[in-house]
C-alpha atoms as a PDB file:
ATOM      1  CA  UNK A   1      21.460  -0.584   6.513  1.00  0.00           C
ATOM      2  CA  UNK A   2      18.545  -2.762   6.083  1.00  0.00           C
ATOM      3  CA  UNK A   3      16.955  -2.906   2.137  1.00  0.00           C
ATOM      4  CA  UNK A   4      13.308  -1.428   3.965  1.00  0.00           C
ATOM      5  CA  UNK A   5      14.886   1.064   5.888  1.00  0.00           C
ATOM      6  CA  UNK A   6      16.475   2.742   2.719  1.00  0.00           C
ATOM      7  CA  UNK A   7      13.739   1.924   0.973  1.00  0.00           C
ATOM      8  CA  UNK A   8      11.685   4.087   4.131  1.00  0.00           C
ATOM      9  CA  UNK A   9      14.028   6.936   4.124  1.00  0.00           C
ATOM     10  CA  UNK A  10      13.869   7.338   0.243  1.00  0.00           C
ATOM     11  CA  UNK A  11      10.110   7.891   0.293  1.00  0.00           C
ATOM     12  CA  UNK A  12      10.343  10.406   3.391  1.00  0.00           C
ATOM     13  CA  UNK A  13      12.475  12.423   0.970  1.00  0.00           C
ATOM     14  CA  UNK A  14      10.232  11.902  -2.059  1.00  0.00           C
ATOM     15  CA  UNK A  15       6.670  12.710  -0.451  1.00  0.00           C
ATOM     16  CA  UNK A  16       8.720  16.100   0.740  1.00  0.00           C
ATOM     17  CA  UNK A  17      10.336  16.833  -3.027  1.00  0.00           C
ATOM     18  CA  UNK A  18       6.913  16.370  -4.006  1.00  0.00           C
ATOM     19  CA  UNK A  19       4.746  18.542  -1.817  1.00  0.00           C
ATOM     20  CA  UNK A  20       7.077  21.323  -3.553  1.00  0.00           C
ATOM     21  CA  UNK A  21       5.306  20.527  -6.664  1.00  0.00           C
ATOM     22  CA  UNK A  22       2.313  20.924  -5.277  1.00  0.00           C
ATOM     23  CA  UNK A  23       2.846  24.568  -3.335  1.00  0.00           C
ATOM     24  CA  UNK A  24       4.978  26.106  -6.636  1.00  0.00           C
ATOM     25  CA  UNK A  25       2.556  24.015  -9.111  1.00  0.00           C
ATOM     26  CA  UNK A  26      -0.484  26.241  -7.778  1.00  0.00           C
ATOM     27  CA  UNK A  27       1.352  29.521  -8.385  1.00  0.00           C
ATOM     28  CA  UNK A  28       2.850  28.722 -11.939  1.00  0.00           C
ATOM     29  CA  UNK A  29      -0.380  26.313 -13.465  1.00  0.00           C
ATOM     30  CA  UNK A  30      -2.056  28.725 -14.995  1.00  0.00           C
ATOM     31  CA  UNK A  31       0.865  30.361 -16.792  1.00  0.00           C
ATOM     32  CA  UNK A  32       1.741  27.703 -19.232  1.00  0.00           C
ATOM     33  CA  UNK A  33      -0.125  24.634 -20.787  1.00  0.00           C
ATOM     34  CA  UNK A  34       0.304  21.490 -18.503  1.00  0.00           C
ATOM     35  CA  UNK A  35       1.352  19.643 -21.867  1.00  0.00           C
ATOM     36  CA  UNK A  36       4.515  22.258 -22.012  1.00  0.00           C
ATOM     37  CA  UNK A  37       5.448  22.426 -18.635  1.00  0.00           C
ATOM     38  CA  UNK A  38       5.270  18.461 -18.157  1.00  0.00           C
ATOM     39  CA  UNK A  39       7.401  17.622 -21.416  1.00  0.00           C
ATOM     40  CA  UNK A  40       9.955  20.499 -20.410  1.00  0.00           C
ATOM     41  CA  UNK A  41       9.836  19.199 -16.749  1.00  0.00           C
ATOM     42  CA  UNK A  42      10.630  15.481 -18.476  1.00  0.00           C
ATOM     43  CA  UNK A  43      13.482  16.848 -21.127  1.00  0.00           C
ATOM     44  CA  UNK A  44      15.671  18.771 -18.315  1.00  0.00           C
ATOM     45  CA  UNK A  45      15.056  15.422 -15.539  1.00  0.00           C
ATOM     46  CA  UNK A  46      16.023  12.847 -17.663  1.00  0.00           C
ATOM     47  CA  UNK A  47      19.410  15.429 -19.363  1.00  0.00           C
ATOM     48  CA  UNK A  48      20.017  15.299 -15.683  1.00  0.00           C
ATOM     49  CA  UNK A  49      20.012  11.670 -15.251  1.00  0.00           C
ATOM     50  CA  UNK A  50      21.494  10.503 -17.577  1.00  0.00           C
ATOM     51  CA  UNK A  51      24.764  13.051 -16.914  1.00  0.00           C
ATOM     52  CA  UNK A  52      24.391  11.874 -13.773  1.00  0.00           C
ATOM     53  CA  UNK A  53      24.228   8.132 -14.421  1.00  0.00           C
ATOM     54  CA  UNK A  54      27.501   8.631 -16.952  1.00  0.00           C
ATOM     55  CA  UNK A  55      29.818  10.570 -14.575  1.00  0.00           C
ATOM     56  CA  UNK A  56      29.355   8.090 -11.915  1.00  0.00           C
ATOM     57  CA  UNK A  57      29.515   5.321 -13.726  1.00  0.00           C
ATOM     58  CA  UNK A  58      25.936   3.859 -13.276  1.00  0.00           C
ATOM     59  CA  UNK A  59      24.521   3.713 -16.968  1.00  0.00           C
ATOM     60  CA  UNK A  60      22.907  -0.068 -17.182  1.00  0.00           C
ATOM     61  CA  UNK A  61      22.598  -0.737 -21.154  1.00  0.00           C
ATOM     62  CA  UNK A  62      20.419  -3.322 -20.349  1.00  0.00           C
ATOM     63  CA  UNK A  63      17.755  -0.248 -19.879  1.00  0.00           C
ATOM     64  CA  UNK A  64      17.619  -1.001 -24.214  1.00  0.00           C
ATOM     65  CA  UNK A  65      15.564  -4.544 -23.886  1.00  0.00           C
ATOM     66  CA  UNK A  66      12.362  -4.561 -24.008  1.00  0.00           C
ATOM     67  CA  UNK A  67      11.728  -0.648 -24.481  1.00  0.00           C
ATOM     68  CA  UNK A  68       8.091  -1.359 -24.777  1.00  0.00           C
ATOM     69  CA  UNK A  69       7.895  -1.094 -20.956  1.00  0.00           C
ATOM     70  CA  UNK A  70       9.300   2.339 -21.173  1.00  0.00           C
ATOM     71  CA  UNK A  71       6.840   3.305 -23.372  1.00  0.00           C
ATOM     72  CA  UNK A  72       3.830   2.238 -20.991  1.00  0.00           C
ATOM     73  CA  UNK A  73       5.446   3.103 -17.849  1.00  0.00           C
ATOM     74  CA  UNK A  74       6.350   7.137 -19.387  1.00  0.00           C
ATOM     75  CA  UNK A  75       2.678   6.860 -20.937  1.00  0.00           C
ATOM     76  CA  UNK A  76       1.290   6.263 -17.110  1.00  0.00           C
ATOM     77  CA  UNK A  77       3.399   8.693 -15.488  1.00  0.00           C
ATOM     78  CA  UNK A  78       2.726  11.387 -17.817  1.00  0.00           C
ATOM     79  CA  UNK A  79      -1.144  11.135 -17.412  1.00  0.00           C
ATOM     80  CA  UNK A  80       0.177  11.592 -13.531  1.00  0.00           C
ATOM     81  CA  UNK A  81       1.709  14.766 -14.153  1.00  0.00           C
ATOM     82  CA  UNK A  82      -0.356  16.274 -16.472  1.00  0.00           C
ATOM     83  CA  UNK A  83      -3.490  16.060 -14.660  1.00  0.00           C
ATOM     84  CA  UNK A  84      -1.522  17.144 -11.546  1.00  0.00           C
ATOM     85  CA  UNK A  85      -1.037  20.576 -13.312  1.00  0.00           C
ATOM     86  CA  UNK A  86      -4.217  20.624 -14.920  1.00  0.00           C
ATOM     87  CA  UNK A  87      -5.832  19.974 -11.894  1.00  0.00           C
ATOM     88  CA  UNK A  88      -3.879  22.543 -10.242  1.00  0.00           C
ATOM     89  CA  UNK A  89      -5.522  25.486 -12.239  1.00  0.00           C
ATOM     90  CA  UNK A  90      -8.361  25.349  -9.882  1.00  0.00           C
ATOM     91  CA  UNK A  91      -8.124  23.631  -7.043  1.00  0.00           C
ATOM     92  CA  UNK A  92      -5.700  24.681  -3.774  1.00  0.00           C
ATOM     93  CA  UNK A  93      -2.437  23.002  -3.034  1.00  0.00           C
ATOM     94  CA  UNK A  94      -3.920  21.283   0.206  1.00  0.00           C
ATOM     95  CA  UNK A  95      -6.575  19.870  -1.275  1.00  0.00           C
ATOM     96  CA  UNK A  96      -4.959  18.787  -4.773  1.00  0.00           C
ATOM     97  CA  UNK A  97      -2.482  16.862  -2.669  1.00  0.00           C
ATOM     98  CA  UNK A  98      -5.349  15.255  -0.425  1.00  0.00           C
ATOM     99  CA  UNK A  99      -6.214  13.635  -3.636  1.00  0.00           C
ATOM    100  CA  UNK A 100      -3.289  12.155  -3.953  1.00  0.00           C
ATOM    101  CA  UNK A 101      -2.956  10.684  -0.155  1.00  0.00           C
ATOM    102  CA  UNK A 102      -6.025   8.309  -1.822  1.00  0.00           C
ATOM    103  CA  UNK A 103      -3.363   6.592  -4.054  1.00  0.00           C
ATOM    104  CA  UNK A 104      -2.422   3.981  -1.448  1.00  0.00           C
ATOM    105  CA  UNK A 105      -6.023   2.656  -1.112  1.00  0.00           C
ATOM    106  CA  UNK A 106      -5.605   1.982  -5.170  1.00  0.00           C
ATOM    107  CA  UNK A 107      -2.156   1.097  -5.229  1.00  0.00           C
ATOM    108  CA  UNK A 108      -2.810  -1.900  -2.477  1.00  0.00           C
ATOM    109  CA  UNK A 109      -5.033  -2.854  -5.199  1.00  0.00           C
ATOM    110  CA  UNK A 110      -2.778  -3.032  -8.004  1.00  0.00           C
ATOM    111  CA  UNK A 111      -0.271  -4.702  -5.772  1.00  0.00           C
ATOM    112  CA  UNK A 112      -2.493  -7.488  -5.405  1.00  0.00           C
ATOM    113  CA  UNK A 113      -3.546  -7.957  -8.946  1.00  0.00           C
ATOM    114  CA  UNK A 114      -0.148  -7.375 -10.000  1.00  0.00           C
ATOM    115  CA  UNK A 115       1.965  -8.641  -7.993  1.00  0.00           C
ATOM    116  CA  UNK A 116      -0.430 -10.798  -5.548  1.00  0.00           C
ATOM    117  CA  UNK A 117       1.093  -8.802  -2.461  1.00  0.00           C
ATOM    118  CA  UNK A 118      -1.563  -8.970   0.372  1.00  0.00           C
ATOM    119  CA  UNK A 119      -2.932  -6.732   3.036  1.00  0.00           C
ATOM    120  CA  UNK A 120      -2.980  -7.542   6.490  1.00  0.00           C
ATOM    121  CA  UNK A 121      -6.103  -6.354   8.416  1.00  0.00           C
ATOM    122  CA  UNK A 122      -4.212  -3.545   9.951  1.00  0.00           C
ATOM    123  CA  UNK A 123      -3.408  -2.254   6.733  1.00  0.00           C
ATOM    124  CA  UNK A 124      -6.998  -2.203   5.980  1.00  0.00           C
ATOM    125  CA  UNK A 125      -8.193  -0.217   8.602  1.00  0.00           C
ATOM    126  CA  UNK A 126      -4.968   2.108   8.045  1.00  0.00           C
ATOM    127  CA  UNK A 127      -5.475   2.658   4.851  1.00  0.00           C
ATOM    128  CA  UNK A 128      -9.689   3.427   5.516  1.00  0.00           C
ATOM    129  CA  UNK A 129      -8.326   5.972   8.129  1.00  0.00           C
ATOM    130  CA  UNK A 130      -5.783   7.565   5.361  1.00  0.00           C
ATOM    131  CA  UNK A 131      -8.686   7.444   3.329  1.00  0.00           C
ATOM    132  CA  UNK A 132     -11.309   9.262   5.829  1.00  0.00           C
ATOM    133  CA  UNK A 133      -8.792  12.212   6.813  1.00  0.00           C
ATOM    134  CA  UNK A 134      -8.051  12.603   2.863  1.00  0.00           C
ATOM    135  CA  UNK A 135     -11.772  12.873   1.986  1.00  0.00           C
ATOM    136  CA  UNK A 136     -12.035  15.280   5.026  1.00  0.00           C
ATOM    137  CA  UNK A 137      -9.348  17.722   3.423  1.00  0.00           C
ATOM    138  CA  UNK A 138     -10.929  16.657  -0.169  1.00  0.00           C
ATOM    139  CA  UNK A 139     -14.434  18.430   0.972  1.00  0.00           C
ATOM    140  CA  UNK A 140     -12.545  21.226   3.042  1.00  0.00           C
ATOM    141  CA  UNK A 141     -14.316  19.574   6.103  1.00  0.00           C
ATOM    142  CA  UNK A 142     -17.637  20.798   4.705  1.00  0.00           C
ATOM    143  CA  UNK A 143     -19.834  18.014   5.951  1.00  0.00           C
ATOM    144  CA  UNK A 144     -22.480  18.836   3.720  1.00  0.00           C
ATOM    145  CA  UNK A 145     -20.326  19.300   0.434  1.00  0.00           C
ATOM    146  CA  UNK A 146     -19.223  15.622   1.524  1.00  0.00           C
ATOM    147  CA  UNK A 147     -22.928  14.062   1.907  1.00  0.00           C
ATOM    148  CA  UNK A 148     -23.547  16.301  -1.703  1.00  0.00           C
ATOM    149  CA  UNK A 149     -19.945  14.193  -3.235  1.00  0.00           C
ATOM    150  CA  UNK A 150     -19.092  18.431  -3.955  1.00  0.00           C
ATOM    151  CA  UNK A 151     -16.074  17.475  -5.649  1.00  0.00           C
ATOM    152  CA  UNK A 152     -14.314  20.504  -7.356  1.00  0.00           C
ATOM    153  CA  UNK A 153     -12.942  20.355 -10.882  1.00  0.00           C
ATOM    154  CA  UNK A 154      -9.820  20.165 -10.210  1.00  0.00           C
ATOM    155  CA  UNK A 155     -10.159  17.671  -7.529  1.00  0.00           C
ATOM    156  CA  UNK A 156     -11.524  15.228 -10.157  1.00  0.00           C
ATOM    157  CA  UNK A 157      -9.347  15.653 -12.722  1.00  0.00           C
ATOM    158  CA  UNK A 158      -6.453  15.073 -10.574  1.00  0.00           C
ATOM    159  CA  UNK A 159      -7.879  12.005  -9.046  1.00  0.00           C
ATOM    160  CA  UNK A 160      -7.442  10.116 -12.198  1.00  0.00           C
ATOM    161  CA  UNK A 161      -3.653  11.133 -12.495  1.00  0.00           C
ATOM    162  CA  UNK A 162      -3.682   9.671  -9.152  1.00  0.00           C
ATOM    163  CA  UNK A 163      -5.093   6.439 -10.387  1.00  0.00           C
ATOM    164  CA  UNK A 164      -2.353   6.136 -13.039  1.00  0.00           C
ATOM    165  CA  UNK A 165       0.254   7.244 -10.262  1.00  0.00           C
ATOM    166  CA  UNK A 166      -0.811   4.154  -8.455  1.00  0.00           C
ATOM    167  CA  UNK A 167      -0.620   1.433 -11.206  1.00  0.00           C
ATOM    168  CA  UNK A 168       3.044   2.941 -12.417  1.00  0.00           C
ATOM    169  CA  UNK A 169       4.011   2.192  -8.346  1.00  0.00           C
ATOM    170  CA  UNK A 170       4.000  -1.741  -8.704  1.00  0.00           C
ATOM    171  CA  UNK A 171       4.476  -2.071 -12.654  1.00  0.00           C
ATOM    172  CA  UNK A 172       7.885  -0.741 -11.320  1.00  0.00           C
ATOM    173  CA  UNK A 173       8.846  -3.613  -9.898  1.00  0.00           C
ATOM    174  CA  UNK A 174       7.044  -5.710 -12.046  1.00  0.00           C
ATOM    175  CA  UNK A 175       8.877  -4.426 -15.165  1.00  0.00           C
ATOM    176  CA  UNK A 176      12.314  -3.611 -14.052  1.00  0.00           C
ATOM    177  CA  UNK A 177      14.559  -6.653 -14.824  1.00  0.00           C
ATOM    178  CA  UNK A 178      17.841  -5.690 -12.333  1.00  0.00           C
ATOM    179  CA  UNK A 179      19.287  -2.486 -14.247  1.00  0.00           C
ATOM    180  CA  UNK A 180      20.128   0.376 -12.562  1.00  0.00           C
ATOM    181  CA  UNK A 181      18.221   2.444 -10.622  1.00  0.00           C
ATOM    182  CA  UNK A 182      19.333   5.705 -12.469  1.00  0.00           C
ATOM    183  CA  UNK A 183      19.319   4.321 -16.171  1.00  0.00           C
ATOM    184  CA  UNK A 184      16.030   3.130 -15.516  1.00  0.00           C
ATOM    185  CA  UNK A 185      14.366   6.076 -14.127  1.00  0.00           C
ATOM    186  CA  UNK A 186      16.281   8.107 -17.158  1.00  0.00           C
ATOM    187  CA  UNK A 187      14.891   5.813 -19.658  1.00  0.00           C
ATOM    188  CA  UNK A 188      11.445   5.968 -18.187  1.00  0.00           C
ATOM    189  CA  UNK A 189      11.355  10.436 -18.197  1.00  0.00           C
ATOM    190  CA  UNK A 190      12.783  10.031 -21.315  1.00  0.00           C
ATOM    191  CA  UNK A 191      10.166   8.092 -22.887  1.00  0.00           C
ATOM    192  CA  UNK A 192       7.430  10.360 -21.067  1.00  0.00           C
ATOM    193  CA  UNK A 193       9.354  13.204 -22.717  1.00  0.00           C
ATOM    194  CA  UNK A 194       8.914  11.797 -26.156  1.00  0.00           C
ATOM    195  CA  UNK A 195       5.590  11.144 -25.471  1.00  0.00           C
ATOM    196  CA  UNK A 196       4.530  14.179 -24.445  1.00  0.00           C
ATOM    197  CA  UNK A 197       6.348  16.402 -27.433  1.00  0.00           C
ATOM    198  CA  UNK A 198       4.355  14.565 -29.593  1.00  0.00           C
ATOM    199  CA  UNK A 199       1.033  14.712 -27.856  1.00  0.00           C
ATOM    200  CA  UNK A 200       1.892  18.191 -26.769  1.00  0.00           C
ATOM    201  CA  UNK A 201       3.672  19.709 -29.930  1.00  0.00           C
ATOM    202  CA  UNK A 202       1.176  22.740 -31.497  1.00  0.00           C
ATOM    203  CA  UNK A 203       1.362  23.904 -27.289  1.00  0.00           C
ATOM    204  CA  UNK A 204       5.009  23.940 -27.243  1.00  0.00           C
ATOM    205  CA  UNK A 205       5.496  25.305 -30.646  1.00  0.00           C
ATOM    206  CA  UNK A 206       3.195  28.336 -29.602  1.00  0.00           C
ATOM    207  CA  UNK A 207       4.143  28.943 -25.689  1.00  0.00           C
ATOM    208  CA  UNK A 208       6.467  32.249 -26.109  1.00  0.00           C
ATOM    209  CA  UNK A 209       9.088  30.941 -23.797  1.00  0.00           C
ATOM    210  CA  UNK A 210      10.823  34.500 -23.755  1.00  0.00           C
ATOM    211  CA  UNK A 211       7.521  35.923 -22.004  1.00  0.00           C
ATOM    212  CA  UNK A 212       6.381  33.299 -19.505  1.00  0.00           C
ATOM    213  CA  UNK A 213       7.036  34.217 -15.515  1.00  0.00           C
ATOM    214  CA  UNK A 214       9.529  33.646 -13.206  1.00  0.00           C
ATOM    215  CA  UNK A 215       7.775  31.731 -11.150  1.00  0.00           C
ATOM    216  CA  UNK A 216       6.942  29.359 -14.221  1.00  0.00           C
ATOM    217  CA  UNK A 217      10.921  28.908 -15.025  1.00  0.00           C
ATOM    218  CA  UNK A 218      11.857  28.340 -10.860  1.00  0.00           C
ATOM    219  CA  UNK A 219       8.671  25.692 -10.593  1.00  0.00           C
ATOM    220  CA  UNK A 220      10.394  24.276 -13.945  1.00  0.00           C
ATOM    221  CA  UNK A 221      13.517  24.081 -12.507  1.00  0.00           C
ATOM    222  CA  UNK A 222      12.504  22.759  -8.949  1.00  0.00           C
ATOM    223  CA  UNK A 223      10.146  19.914 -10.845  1.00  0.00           C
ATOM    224  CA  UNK A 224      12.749  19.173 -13.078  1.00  0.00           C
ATOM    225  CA  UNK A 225      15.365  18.354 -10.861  1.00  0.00           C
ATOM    226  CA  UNK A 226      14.207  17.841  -7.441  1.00  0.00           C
ATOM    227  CA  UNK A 227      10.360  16.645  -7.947  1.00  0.00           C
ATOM    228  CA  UNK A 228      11.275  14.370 -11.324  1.00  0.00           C
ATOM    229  CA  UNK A 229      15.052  13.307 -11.494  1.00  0.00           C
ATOM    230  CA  UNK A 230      15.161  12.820  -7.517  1.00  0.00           C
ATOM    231  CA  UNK A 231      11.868  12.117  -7.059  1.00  0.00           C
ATOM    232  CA  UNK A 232      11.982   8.996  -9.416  1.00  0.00           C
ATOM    233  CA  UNK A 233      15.282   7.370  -8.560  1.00  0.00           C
ATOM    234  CA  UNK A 234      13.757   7.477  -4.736  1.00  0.00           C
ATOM    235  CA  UNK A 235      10.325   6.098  -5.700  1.00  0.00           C
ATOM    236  CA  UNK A 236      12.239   3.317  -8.066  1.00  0.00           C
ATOM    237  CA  UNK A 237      14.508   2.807  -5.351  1.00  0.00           C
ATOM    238  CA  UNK A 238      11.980   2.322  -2.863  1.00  0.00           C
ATOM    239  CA  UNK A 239       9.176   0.237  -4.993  1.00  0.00           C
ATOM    240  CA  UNK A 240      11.705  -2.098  -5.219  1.00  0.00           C
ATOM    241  CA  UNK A 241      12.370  -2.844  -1.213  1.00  0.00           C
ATOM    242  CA  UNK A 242       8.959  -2.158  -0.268  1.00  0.00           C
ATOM    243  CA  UNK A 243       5.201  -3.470  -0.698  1.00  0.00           C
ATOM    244  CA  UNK A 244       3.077  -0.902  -3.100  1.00  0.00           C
ATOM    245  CA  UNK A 245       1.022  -0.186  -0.536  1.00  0.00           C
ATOM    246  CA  UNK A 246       3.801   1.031   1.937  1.00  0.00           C
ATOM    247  CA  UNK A 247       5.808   2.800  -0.674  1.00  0.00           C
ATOM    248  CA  UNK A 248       2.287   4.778  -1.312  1.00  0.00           C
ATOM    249  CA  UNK A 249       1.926   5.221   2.165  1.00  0.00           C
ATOM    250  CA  UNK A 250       3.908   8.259   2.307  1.00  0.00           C
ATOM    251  CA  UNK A 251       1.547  10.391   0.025  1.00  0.00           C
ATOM    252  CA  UNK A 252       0.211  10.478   3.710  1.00  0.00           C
ATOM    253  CA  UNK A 253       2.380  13.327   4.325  1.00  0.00           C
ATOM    254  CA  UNK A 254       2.261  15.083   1.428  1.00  0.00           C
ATOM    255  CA  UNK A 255      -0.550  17.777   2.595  1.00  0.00           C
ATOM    256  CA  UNK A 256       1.468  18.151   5.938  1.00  0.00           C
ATOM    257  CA  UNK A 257       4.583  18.937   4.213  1.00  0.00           C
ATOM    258  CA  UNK A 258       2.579  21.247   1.803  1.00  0.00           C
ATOM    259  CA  UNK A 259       1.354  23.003   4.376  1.00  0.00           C
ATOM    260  CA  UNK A 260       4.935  23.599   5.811  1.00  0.00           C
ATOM    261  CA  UNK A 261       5.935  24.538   1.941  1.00  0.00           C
ATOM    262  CA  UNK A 262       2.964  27.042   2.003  1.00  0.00           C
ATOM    263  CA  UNK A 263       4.244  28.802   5.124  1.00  0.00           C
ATOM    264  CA  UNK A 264       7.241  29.022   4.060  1.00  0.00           C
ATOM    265  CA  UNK A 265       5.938  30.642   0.977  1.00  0.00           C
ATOM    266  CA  UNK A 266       4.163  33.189   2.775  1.00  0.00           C
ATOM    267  CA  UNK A 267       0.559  31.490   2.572  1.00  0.00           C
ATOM    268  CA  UNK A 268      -1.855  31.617   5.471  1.00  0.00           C
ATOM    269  CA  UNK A 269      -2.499  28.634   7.583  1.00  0.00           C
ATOM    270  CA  UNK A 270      -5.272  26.187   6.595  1.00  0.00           C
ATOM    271  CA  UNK A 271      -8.509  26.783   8.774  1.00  0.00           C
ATOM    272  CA  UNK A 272      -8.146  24.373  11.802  1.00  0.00           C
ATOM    273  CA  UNK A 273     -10.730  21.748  10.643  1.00  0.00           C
ATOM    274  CA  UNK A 274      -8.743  20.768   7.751  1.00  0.00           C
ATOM    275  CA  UNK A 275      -6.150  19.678  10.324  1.00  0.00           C
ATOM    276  CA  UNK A 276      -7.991  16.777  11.699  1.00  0.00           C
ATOM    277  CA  UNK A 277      -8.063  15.260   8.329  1.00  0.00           C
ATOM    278  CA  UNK A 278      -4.235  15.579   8.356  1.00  0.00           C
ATOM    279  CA  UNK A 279      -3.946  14.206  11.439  1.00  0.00           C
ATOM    280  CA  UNK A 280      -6.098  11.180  10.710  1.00  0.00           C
ATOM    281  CA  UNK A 281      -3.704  10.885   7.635  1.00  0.00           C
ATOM    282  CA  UNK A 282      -0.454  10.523   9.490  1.00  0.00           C
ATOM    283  CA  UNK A 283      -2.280   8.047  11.866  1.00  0.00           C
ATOM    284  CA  UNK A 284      -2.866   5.790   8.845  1.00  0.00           C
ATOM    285  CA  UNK A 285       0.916   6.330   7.629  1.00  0.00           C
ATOM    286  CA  UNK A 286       2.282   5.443  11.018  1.00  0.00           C
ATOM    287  CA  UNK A 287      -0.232   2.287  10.937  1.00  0.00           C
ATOM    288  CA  UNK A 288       0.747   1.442   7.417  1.00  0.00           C
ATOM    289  CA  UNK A 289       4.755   1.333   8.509  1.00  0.00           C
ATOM    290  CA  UNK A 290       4.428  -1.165  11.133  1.00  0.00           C
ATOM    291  CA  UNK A 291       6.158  -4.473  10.306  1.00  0.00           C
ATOM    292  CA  UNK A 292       3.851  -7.029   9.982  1.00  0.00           C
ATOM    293  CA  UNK A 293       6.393  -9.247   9.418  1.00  0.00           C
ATOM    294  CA  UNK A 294       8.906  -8.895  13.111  1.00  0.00           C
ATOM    295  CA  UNK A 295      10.223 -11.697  13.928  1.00  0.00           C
ATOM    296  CA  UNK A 296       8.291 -12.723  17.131  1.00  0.00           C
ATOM    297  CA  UNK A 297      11.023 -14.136  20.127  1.00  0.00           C
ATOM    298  CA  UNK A 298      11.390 -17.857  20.077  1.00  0.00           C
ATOM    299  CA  UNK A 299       9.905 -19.700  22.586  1.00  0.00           C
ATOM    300  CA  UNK A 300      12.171 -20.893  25.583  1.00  0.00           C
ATOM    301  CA  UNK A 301      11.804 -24.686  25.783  1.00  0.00           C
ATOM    302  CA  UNK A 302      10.915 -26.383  29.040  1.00  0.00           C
END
């Protein structure tokens, strides 16, 4: 298998592990502190990892240099996750992950300053079409709440988790220096779950864990282990075989597979205008993953 298409099939899995967030996030946010529920989330992931890194026989203890990076890359993430929640409280699933179909646009630019990788004009236009169809969901295809910039709460909050969400994308392979994919991605949950105990600890100390929902301890659980631990070996995995700005491209499907989570979950359909924004979304995803780069035939000489 070719490094890119691994690196494609680990983010098809990762933007659907984390549309679950989004559809269980809505019904548990406003049960427990963000703060709580994102250093719990981090604890349990990074247990998992590193178990799992041990029994197979993956743990890198090169992860140990340089554990400044850890500390900046947990720092970024955990803005990500905590405004996700936050955000969450008020605005709907759909439109919460919208938000975060914009993080390609600002990824592309971090990928450039960071890492000088370059856009072809394609991409561009791709990545203004992602951009249209996520605004479109954004303003729940309210043309007037558009012209107006009507941008909910939540909506706003989120957007600058989304912002840190696309700098942690290429600092990723900026920062890693060949260790393992697992190690790494424990080390980096690990540090975010430091982080956030401290930040967070009068919240945790006072949440009554005995009296919080169920659906608070299943989100937990499905976070924890299928939107952190899996989540961030795949996006390390891919960041590393793709350009930032592909690797975001798959936040493109994110409000398509919420949608499908929502059903599933019993939810009504979204109102039929919201679809075209979708749609223009997975037009810009499938004009993102083009290869730029093909090989073009050799010329036959004369």
């Amino acid at each position: 298998m070719r490094p890119a298409t691994g690196g494609h099939l680990a983010m098809l899995a990762f933007s659907a592990l984390v549309a679950g967030s989004f559809a269980l996030g809505s019904r548990a946010a406003n049960d427990i502190d963000p703060l709580v529920m994102t250093a719990a989330r981090f604890w349990i992931a990074s247990a998992v990892l590193a178990a799992l890194a041990v029994a197979l026989g993956k743990w890198d203890n090169r992860v140990f240099r340089a554990p400044w990076r850890f500390v900046l890359l947990s720092g970024i993430i955990s803005t990500y996750f905590v405004s996700m929640f936050e955000g969450l409280k008020t605005a709907p699933p759909i439109s919460t992950s919208a938000v975060f179909t914009l993080t390609p646009i600002i990824a592309a630019g971090f990928g450039w300053l960071l890492l000088r990788q370059r856009l072809t004009g394609r991409m561009m236009v791709a990545l203004a079409i992602g951009g249209v169809g996520a605004l479109w969901v954004i303003f729940r295809a309210d043309l007037q709440a558009a012209l107006a910039f009507d941008v909910g709460r939540g909506e706003f909050i989120f957007f600058w988790g989304c912002v840190a969400h696309a700098l942690y994308t290429p600092l990723i392979a900026k920062l890693k220096r060949g260790e393992n994919t697992l190690a790494f991605a424990c080390m980096t949950l690990l540090g975010g779950a430091i982080l956030t105990s401290i930040y967070g600890a009068r919240e945790i100390i006072a949440t009554d864990w005995s009296q919080l929902p169920r659906i608070v301890w299943i989100t937990l659980l499905y976070i924890s282990i299928f939107a952190s631990a899996s989540s961030f070996v795949l996006l390390q995995f891919a960041a590393t075989r793709l350009p930032s700005a592909k690797v975001m491209a798959y936040t493109y499907l994110t409000p398509t597979w919420v949608i499908c989570w929502q059903l599933a979950l019993g939810s009504p359909p979204p109102p039929t205008l919201i679809l075209i924004g979708i749609a223009l979304t997975i037009f810009a995803l499938i004009l993102l993953l083009r290869d730029d780069d093909a090989p073009k035939a050799a010329a036959i000489p004369a």
